[in-house]
Structures are given as structure tokens and as C-alpha cells.
N, C-alpha and C. Protein backbone atom coordinates (compact mmCIF):
# COMPACT_ATOMS: atom_id res chain seq x y z
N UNK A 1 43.56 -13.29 54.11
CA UNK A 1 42.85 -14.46 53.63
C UNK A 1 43.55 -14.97 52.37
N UNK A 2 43.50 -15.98 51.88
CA UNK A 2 43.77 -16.76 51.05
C UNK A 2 43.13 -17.93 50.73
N UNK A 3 43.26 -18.00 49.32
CA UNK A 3 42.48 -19.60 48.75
C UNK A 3 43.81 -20.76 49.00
N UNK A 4 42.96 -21.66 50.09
CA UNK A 4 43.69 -23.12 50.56
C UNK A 4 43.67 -24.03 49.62
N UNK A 5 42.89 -24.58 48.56
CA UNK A 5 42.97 -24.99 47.55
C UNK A 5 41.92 -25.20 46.96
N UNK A 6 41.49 -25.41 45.47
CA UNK A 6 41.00 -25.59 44.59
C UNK A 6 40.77 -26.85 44.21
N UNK A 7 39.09 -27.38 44.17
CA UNK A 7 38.65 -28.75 44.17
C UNK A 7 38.14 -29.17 42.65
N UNK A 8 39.04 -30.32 41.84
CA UNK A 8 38.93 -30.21 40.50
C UNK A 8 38.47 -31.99 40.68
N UNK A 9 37.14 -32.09 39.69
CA UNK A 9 36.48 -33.33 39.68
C UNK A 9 36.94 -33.96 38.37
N UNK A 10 37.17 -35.25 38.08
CA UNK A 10 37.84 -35.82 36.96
C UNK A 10 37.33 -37.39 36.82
N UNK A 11 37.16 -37.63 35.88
CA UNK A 11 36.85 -39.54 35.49
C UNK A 11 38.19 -40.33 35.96
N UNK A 12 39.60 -39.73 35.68
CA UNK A 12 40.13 -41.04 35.64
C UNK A 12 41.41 -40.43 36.50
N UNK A 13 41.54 -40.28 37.67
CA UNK A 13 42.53 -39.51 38.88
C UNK A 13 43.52 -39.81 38.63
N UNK A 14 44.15 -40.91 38.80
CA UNK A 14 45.72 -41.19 38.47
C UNK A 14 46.22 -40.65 37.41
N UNK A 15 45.58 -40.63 36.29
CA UNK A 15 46.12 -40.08 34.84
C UNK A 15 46.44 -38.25 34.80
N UNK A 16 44.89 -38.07 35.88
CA UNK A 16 45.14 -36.63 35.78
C UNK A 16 46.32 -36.37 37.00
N UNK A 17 46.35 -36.92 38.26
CA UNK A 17 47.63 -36.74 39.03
C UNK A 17 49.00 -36.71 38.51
N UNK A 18 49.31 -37.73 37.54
CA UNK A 18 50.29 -37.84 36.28
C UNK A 18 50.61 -37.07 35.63
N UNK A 19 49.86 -36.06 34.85
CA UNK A 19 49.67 -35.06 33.84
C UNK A 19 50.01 -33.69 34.89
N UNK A 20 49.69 -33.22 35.96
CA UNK A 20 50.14 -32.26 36.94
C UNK A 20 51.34 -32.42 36.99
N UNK A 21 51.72 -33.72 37.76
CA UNK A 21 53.30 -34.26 38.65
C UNK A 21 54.32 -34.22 36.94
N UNK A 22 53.96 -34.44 35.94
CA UNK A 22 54.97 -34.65 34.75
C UNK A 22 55.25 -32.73 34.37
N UNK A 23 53.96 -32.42 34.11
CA UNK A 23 54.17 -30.89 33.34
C UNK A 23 54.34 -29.89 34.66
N UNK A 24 53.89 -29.83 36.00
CA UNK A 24 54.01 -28.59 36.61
C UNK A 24 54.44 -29.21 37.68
N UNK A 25 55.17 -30.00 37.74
CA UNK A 25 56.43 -30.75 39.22
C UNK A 25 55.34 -30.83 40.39
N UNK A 26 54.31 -30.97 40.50
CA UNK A 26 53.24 -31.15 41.57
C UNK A 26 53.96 -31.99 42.46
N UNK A 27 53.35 -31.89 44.07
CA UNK A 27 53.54 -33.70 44.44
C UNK A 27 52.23 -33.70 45.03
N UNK A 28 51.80 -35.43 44.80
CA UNK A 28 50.83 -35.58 44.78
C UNK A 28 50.83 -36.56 46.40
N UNK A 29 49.79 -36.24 47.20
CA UNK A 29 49.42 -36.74 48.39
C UNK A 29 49.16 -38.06 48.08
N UNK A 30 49.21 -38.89 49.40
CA UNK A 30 48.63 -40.12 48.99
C UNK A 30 46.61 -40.55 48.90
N UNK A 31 46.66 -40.92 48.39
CA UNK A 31 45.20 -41.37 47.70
C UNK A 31 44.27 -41.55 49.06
N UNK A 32 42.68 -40.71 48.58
CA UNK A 32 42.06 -40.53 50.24
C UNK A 32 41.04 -41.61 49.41
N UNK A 33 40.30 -42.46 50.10
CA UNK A 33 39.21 -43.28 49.50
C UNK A 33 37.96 -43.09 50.34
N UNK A 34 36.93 -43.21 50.18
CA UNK A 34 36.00 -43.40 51.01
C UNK A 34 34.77 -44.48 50.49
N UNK A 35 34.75 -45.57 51.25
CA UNK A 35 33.80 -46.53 50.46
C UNK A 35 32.77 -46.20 50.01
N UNK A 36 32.18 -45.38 51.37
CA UNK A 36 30.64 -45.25 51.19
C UNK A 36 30.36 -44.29 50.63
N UNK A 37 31.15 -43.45 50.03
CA UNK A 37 30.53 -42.43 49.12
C UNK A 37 31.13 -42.91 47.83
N UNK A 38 32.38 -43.58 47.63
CA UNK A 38 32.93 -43.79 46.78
C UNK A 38 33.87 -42.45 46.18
N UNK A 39 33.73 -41.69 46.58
CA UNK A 39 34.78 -40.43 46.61
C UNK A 39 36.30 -40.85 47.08
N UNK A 40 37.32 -40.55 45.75
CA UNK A 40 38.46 -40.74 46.34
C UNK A 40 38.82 -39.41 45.92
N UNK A 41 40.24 -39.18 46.48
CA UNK A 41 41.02 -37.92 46.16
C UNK A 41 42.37 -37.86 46.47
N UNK A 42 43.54 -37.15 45.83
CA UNK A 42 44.61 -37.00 46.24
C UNK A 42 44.90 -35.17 46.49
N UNK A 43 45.34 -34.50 47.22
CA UNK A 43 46.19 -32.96 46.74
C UNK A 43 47.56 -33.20 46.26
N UNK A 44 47.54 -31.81 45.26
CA UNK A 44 48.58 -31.57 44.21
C UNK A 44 48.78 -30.71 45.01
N UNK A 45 50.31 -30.63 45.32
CA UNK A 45 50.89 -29.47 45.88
C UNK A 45 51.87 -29.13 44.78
N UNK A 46 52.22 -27.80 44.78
CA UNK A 46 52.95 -27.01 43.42
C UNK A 46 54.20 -26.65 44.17
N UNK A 47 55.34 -26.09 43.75
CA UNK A 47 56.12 -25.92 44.24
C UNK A 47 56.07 -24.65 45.01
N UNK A 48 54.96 -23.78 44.54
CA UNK A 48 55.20 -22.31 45.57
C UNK A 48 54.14 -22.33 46.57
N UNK A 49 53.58 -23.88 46.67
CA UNK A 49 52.62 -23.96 47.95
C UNK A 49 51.29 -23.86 47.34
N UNK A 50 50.64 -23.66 46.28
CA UNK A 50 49.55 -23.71 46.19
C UNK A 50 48.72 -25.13 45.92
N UNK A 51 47.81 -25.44 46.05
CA UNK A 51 47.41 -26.80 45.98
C UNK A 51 46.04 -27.15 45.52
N UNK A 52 46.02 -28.48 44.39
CA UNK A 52 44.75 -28.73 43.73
C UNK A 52 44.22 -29.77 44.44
N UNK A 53 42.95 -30.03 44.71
CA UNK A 53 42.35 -31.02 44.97
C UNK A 53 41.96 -31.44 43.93
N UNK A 54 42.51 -33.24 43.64
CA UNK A 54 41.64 -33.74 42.24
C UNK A 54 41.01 -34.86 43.02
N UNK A 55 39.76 -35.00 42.38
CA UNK A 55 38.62 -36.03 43.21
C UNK A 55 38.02 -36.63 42.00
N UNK A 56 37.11 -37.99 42.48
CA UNK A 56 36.29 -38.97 41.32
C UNK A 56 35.48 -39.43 42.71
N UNK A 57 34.59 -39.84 42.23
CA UNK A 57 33.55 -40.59 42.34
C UNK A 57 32.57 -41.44 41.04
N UNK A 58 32.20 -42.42 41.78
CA UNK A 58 31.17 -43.28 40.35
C UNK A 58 30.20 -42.54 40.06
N UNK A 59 29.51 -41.79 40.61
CA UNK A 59 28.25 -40.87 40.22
C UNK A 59 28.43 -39.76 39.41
N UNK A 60 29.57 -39.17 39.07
CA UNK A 60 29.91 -37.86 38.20
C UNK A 60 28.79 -37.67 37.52
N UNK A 61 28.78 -36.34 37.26
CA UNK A 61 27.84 -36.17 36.16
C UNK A 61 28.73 -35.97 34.86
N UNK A 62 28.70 -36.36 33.98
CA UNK A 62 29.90 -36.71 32.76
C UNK A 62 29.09 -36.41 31.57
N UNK A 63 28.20 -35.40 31.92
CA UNK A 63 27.78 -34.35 31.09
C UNK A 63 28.61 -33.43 30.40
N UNK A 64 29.64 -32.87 29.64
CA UNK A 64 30.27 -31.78 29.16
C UNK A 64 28.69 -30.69 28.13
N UNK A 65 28.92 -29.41 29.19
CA UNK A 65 28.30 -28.47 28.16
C UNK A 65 29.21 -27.88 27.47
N UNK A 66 28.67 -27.39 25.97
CA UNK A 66 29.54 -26.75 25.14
C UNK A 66 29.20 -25.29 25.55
N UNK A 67 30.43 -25.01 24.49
CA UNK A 67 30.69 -23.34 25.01
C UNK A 67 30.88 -23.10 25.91
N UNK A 68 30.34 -21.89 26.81
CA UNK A 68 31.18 -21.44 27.89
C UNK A 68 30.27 -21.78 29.40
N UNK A 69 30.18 -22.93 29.61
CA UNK A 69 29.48 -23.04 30.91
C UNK A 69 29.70 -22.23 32.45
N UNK A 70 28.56 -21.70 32.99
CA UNK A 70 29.12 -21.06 34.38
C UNK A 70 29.93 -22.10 34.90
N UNK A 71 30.66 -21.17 35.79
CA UNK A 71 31.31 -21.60 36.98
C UNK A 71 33.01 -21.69 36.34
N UNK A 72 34.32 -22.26 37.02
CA UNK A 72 35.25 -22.43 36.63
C UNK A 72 35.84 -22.15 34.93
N UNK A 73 36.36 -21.39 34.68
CA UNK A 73 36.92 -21.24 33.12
C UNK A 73 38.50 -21.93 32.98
N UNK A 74 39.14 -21.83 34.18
CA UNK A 74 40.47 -22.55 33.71
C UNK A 74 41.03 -22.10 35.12
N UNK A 75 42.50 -23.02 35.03
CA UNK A 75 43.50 -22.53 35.84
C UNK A 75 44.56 -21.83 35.55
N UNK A 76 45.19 -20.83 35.73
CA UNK A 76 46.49 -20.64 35.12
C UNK A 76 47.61 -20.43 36.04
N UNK A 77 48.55 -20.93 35.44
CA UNK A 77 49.66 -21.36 36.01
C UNK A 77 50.97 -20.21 35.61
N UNK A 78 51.52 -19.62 36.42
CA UNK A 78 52.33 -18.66 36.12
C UNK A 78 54.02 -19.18 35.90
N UNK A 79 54.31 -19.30 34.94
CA UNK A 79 56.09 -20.39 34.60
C UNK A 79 56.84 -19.35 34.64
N UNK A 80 56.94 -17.57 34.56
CA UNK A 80 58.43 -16.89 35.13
C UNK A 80 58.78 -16.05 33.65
N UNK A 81 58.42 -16.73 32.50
CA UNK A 81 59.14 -16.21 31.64
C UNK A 81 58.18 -16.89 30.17
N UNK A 82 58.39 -15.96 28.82
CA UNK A 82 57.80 -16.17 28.07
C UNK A 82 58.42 -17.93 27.39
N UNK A 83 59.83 -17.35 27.24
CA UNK A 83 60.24 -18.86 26.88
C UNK A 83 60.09 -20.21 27.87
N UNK A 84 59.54 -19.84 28.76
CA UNK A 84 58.89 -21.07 29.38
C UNK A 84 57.75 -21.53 29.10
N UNK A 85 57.04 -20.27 28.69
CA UNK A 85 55.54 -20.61 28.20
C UNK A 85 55.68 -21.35 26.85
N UNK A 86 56.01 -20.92 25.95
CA UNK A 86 56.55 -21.45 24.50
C UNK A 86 57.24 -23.07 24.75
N UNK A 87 58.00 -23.37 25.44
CA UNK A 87 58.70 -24.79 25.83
C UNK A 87 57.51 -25.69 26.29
N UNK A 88 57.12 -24.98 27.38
CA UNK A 88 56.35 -25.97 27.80
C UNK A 88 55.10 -26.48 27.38
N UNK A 89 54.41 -25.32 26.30
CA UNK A 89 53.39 -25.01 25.33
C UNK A 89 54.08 -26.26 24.78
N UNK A 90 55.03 -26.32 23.95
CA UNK A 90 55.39 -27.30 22.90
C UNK A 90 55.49 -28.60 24.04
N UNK A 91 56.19 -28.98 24.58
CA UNK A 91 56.01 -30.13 25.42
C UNK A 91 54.73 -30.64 25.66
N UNK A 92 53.86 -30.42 26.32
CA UNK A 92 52.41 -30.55 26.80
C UNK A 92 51.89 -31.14 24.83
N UNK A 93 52.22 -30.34 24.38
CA UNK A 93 51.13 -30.73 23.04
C UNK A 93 51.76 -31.92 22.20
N UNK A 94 52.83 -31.74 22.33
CA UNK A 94 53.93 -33.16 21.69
C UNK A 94 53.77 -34.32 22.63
N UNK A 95 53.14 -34.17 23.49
CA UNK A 95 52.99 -35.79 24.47
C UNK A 95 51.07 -35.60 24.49
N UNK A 96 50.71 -35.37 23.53
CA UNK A 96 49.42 -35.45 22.67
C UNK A 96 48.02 -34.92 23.55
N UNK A 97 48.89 -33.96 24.54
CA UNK A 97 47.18 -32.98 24.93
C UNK A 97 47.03 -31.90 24.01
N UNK A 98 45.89 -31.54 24.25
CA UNK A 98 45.30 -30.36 23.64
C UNK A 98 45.79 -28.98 23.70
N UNK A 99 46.15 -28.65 22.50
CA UNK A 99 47.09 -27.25 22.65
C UNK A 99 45.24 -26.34 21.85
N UNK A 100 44.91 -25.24 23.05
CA UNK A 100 43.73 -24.75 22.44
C UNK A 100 44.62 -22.98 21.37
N UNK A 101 45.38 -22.47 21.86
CA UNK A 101 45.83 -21.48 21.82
C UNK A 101 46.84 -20.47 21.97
N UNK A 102 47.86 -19.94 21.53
CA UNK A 102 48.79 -19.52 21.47
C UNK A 102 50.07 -19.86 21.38
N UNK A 103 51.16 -19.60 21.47
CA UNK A 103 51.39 -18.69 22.37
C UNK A 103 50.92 -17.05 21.91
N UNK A 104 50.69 -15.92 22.81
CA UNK A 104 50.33 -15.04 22.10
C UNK A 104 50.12 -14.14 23.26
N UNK A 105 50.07 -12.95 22.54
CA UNK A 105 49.63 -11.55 23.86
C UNK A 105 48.98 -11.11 23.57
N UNK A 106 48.08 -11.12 24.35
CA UNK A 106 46.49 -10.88 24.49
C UNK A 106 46.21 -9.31 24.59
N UNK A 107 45.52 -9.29 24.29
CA UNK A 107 44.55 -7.21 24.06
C UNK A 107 44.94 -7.03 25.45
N UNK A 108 44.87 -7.85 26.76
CA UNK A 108 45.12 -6.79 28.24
C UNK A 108 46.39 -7.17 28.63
N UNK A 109 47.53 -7.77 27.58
CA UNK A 109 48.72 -7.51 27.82
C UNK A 109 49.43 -8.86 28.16
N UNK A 110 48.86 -10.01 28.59
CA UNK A 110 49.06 -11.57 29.10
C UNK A 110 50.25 -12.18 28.13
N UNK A 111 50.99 -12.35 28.00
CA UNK A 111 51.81 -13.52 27.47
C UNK A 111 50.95 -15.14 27.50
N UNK A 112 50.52 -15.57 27.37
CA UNK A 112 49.79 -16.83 27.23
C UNK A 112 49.43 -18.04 26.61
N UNK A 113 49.29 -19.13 26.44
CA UNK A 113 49.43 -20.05 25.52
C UNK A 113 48.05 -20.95 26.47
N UNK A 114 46.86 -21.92 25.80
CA UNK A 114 45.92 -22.48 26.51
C UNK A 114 46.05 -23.85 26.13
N UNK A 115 46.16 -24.95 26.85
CA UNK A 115 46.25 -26.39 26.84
C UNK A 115 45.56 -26.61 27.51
N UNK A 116 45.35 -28.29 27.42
CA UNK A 116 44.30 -29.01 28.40
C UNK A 116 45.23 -30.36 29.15
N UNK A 117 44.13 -30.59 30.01
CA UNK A 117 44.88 -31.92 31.05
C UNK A 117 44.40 -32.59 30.59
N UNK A 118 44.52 -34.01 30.90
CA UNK A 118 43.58 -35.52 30.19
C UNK A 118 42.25 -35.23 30.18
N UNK A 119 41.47 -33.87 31.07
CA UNK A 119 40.54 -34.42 30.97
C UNK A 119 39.62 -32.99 30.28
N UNK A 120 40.81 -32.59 29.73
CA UNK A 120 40.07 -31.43 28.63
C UNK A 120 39.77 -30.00 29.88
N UNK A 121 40.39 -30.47 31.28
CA UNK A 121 40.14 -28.73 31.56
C UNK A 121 41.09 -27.88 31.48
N UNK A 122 41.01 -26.67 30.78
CA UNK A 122 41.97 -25.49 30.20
C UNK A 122 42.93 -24.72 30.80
N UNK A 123 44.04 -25.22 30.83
CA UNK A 123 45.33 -24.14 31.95
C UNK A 123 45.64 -23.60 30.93
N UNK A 124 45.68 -21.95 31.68
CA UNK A 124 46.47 -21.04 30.99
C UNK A 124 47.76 -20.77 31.33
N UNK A 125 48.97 -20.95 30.71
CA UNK A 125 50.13 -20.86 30.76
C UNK A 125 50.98 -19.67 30.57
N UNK A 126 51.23 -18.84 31.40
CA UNK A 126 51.26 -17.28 31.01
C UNK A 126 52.85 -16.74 31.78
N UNK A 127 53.51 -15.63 31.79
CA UNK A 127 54.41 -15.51 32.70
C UNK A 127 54.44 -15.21 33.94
């Protein structure tokens, strides 16, 4: 078994399709629409085959809870090597997203650094 992909909800799709395809070489499917729900979506495919679903609709709930809400905590993305994490750590935050954390090695051993996408959800960037 395996996870086929991962369904990530967002306000403004193109920007976040952008922010994948620029920092983690994604390619992005072409755009699914549906009138009557108003649900659109594209998949992010990664280069080693794994794949995000990013979706919008007008109804979102565009509620943010603080702190640590159930469900989803982040994605992390595995780059090969520490100096990739560090490069790309600095890249991502110099084209003005959110750098939350590191780079740094964590108490269970992680190489890691935490940024955000346009829409503030948290990839961990690790080796």
C-alpha cells in the first residue's frame, strides 16, 4: 500500500501551484474546475512521483486556529543533503516566505529547517 496523494486546500491556487513548481520542481496538472461546486484543482507531481493535490473553492472555511490544531502538521520534503536544506532554507525566505525555523538538528536526530508556502502551511525541509 501506499499514499496516492495528499489533498491540500488553499485561497489563492495558482500562487500556491507557483510556490511548489519554483522551490520543489513540481509539475503541475492542468486546472480541474467544476461549476457547480465551484471546486477547482490542479496535482503537483514531484520528481520522485509523489503528488499534492491543491484545491479552492468559494466556501472555504478561512478560519486559521492558533497553535497546534488537529489534523495535518506539515509536509516534509526530503532534498538529499544538509547543504541543500541550508540553500534552499535561504532561497525560500529571500523571495519573502516564512522561514519558521532552523536550520538545525533536532533531539531525534533530523537535519531540518521549517518554512511556509503562500499560504502559511509548514514544510519541513530535512535530508
Amino acid at each position: 500500500m501506499k499514499i496516492e496523494h495528499v489533498g491540500l486546500f488553499v485561497g489563492d491556487l495558482e500562487r500556491t501551484v507557483e510556490f511548489y513548481q519554483t522551490f520543489f520542481d513540481a509539475t503541475a496538472s492542468e486546472k480541474y474546475h467544476n461549476p457547480v461546486t465551484t471546486f477547482s484543482s490542479r496535482f503537483l507531481t514531484f520528481p520522485d512521483g509523489a503528488r499534492l493535490e491543491v484545491g479552492t473553492r468559494d466556501d472555504l472555511n478561512r478560519h486559521h486556529e492558533k497553535g497546534y490544531p488537529l489534523g495535518y502538521m506539515h509536509i516534509a520534503m526530503s532534498l538529499g543533503s544538509k547543504e541543500q536544506v541550508d540553500n534552499l532554507t535561504k532561497e525560500i525566505a529571500a523571495a519573502g516566505y516564512k522561514h519558521l525555523s532552523g536550520p538545525r538538528t533536532t533531539g531525534d536526530g533530523y537535519y531540518e529547517s521549517v518554512v511556509c508556502d503562500p499560504e502559511g502551511n509548514q514544510i519541513e525541509l530535512t535530508v
